[in-house]
Every structure is written in C-alpha cells, then in structure tokens.
N, C-alpha and C. Protein backbone atom coordinates (compact mmCIF):
# COMPACT_ATOMS: atom_id res chain seq x y z
N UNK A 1 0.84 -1.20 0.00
CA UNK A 1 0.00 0.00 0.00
C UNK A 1 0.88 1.25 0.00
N UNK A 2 0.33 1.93 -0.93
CA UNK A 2 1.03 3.61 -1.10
C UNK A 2 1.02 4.52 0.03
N UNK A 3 2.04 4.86 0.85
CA UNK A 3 1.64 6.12 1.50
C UNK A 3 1.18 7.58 0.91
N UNK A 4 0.47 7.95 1.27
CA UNK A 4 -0.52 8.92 1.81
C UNK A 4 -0.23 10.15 2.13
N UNK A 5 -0.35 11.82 1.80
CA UNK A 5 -0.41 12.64 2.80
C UNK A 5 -1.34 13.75 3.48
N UNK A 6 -1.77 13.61 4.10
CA UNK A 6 -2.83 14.86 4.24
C UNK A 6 -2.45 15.79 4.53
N UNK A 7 -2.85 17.42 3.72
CA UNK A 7 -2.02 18.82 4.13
C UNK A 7 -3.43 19.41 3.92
N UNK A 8 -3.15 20.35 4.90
CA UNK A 8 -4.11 20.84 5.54
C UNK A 8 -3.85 22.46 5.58
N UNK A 9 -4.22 23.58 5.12
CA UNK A 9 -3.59 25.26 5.19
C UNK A 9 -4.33 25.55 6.59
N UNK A 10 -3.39 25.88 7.54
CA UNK A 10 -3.71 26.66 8.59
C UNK A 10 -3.74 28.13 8.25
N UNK A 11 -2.66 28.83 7.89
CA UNK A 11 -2.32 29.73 7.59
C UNK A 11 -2.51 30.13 6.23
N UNK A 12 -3.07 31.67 6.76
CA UNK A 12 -3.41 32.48 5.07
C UNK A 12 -2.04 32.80 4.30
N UNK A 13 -1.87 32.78 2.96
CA UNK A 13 -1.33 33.52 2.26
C UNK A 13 -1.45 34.82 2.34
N UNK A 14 -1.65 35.82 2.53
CA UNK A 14 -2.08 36.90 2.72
C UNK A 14 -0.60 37.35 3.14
N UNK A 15 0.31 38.45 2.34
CA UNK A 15 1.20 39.04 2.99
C UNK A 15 2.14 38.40 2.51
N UNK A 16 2.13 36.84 1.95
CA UNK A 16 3.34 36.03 1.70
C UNK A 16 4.15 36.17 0.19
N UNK A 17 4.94 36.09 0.27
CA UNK A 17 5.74 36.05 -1.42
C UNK A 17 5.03 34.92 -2.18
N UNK A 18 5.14 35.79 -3.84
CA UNK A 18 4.48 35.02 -4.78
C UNK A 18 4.63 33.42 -4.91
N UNK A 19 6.27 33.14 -4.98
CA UNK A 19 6.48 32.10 -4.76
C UNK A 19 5.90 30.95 -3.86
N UNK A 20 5.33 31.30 -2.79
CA UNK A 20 4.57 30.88 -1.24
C UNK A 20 3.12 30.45 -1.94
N UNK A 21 2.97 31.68 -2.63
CA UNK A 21 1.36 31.38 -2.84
C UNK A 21 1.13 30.43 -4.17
N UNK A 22 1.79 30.54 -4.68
CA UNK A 22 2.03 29.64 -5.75
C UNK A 22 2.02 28.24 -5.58
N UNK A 23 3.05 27.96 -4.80
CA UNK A 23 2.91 26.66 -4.21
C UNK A 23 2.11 26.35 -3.39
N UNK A 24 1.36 26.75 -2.68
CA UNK A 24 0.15 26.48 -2.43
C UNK A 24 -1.47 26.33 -3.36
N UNK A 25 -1.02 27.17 -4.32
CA UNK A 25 -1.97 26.92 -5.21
C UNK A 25 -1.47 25.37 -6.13
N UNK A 26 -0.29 25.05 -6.25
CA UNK A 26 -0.11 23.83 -6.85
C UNK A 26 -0.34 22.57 -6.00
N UNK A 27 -0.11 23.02 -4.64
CA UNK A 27 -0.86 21.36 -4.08
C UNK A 27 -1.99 21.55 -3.91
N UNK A 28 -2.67 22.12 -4.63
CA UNK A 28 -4.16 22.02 -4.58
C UNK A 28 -5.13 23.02 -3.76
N UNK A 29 -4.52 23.70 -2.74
CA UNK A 29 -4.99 24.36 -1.87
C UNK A 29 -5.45 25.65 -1.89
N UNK A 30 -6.73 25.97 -1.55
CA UNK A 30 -7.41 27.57 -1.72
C UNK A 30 -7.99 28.32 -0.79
N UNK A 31 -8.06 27.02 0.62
CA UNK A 31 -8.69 28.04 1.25
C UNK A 31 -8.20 27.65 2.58
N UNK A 32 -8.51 28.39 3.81
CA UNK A 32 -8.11 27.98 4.93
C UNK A 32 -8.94 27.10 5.63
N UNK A 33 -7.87 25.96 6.33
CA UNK A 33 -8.41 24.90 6.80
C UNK A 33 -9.25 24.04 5.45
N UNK A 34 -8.48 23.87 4.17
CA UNK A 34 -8.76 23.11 3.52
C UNK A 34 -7.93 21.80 3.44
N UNK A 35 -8.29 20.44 3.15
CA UNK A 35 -7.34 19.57 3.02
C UNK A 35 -6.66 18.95 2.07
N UNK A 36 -6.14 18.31 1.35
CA UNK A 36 -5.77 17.68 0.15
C UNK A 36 -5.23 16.39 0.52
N UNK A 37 -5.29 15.16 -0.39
CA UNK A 37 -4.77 13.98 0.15
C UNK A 37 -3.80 13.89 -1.26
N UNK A 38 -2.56 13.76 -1.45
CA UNK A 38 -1.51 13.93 -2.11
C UNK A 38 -0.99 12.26 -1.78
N UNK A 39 -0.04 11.52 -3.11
CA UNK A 39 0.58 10.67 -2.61
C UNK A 39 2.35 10.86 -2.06
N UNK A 40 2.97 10.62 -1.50
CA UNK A 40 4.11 10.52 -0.91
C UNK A 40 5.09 10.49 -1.61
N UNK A 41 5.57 11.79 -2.00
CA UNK A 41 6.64 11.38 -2.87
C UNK A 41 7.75 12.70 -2.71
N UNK A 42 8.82 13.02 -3.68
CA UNK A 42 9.76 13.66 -3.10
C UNK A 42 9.81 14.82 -3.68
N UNK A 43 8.51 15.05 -4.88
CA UNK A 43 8.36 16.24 -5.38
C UNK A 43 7.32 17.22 -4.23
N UNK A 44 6.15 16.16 -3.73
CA UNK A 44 5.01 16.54 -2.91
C UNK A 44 6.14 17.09 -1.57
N UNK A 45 6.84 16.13 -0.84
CA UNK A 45 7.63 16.80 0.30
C UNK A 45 8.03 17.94 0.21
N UNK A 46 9.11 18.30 -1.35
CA UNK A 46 9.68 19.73 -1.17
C UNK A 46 8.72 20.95 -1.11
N UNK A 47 7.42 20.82 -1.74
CA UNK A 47 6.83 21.72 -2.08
C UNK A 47 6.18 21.90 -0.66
N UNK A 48 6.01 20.80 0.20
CA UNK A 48 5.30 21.05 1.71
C UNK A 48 6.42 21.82 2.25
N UNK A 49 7.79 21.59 2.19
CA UNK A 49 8.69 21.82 2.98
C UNK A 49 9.09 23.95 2.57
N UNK A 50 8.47 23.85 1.29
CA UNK A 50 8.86 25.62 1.19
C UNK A 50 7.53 26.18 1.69
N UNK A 51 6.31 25.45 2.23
CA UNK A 51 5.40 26.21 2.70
C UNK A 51 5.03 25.87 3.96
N UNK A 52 6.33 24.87 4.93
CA UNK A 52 6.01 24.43 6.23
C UNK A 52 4.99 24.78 7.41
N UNK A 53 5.60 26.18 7.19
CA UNK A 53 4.90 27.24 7.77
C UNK A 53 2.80 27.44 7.59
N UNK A 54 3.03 27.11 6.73
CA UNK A 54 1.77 27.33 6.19
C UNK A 54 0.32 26.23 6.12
N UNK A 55 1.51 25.22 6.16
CA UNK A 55 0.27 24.23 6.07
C UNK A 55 0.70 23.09 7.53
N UNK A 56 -0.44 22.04 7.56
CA UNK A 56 -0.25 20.94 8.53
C UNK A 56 -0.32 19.37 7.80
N UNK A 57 0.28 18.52 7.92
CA UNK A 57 0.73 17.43 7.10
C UNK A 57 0.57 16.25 8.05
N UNK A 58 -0.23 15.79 7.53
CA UNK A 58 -0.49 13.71 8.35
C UNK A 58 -0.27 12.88 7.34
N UNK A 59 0.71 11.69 7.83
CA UNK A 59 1.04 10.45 7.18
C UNK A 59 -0.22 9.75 7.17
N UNK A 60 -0.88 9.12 5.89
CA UNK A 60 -2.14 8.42 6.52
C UNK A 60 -2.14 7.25 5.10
C-alpha cells in the first residue's frame, strides 16, 4: 500500500511572497483549513517543505 499525505492550510497567504502562494496553489490548496490527500513522494515533500509554515501534514 502507497503512502498517503494529508495537508491541511492553517495559515493564510495573505502578505506572503508570490512564490509561497504559488505553491500552495499547486498542491491544490485555496482556502483555509482546507485539506488535500496527495501521494508521498519527493516532489510533494519539497513543495510542503517551502510552505512548512503554512500548512499541517499527516502520514495516513
């Protein structure tokens, strides 16, 4: 079985560099406290990892 990730935006874009919001718009995400279920991989990590801040992430 494939791992899994759930990301979740706590935090608004609002105020953040283009780059920030961007990548958030590419994992799927638009609104706050929205979720996305993404599969596990090492393109999905980096892009969580430049918006750490921003979002919340479960192995599932």
């Amino acid at each position: 079985m494939e791992r899994k990730l759930k990301i979740t935006q706590i935090r608004s874009t609002i105020g953040r560099i283009k780059k920030q919001k961007e990548t958030i718009k590419a994992l799927g995400i638009g609104k706050l406290n929205q979720s996305v279920i993404h599969k596990d991989t090492p393109q999905i990590r980096g892009m969580v990892e430049k918006v750490k801040h921003l979002v919340e992430v479960e192995e599932i």
